[in-house]
Protein backbone atom coordinates (compact mmCIF):
# COMPACT_ATOMS: atom_id res chain seq x y z
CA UNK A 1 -50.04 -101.57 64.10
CA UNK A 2 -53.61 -99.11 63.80
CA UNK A 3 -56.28 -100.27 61.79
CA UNK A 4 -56.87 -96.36 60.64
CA UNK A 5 -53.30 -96.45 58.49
CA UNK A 6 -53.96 -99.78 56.28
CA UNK A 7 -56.91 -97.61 54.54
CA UNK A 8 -55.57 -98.93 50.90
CA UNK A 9 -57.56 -101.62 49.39
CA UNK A 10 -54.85 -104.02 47.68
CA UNK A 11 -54.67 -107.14 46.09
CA UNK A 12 -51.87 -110.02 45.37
CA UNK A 13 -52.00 -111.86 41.90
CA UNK A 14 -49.42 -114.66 41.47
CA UNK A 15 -48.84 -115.68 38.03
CA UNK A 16 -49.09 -119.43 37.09
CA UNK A 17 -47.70 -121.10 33.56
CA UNK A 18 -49.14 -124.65 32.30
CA UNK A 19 -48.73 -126.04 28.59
CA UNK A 20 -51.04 -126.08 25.96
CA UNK A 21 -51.20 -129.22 24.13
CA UNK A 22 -48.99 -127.51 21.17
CA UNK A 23 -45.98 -127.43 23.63
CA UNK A 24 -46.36 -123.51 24.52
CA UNK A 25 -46.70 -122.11 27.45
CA UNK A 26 -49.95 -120.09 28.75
CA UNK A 27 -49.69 -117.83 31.58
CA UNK A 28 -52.57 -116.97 33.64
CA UNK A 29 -52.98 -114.27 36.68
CA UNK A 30 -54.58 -115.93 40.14
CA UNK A 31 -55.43 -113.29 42.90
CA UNK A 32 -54.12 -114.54 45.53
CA UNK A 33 -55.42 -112.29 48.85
CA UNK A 34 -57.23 -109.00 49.00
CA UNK A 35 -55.67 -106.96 51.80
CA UNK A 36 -55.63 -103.65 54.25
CA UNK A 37 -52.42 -101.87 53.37
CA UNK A 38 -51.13 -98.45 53.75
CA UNK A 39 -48.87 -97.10 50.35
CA UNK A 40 -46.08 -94.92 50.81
CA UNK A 41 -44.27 -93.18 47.87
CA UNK A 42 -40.60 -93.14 49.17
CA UNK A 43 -38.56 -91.63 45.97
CA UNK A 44 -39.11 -91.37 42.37
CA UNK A 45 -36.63 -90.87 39.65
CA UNK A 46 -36.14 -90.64 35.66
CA UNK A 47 -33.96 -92.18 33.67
CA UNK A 48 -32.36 -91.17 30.22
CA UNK A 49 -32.03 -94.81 29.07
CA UNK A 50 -31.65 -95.18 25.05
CA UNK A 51 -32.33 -91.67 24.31
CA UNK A 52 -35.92 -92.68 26.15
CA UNK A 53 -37.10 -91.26 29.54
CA UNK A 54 -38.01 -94.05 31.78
CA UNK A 55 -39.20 -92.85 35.33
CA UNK A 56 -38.85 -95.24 38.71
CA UNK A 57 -41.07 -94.85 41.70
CA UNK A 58 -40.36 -96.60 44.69
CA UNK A 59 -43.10 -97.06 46.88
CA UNK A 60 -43.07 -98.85 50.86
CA UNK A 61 -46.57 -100.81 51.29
CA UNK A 62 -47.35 -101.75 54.58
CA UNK A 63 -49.65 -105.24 55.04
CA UNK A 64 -50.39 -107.40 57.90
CA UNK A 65 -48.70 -110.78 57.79
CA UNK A 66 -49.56 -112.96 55.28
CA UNK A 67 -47.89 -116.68 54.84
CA UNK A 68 -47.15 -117.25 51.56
CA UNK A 69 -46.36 -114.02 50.17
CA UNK A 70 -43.21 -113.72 47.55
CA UNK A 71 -40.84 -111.37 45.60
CA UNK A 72 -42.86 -113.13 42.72
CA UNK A 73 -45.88 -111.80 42.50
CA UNK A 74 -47.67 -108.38 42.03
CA UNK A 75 -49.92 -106.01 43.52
CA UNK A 76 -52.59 -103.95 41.97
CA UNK A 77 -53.82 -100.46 44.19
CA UNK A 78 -56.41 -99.67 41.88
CA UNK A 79 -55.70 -99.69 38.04
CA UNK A 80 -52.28 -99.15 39.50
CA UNK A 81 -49.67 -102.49 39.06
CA UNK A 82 -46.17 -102.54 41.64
CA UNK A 83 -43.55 -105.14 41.17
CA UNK A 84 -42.70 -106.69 44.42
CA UNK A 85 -39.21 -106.15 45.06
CA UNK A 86 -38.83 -107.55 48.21
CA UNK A 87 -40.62 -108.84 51.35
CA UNK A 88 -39.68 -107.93 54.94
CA UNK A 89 -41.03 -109.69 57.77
CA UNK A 90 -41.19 -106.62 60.51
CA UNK A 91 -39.31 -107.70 63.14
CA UNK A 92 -39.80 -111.23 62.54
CA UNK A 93 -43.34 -111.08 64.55
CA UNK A 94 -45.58 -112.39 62.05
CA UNK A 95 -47.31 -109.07 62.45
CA UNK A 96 -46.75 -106.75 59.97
CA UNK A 97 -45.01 -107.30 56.49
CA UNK A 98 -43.40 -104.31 54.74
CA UNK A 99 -43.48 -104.72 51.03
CA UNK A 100 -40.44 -102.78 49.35
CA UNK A 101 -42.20 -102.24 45.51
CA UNK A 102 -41.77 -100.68 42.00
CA UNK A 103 -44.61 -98.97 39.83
CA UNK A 104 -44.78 -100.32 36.79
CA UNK A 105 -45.68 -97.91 34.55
């Protein structure tokens, strides 16, 4: 992996839940690392879903290895937010992680 590719600043929020003391449930964002990456768009498409356009973009993000990461949290690139979709260990080295990710719009 080169240094000179992971030139996106990025950072990993996990969302947490606790109770109130009225029985609901507050959510709250953590950041969980600030990272190197390098964002790739990889496809984008629109949808005609209820008579509404919707549009998908897929994007591949490329991080070094970082324990702990999950399918549940989300990154921000900017004022930019991407649902992680999945995580991929590259070749199971504990180097490099490939993030497969939506834009949420």
């Amino acid at each position: 992996m080169q240094a000179g590719t992971l030139r996106h600043r990025l950072t990993l929020k996990t969302v947490t839940t606790s109770k109130d003391s009225f029985a609901g449930t507050i959510e709250a964002e953590a950041t969980f690392a600030t990272v190197w990456g390098a964002v790739e768009p990889l496809a984008g498409r629109e949808l005609m879903v209820a008579q509404q356009m919707q549009s998908e973009v897929t994007h591949k993000i490329t991080i070094r290895y970082l324990a702990g990461l999950t399918s549940e949290m989300h990154l921000y690139f900017g004022t930019r937010e991407f649902q992680i979709l999945s995580v991929l260990n590259s070749q199971e080295r504990d180097i490099e992680m490939v993030l497969m990710c939506k834009e949420l719009l």
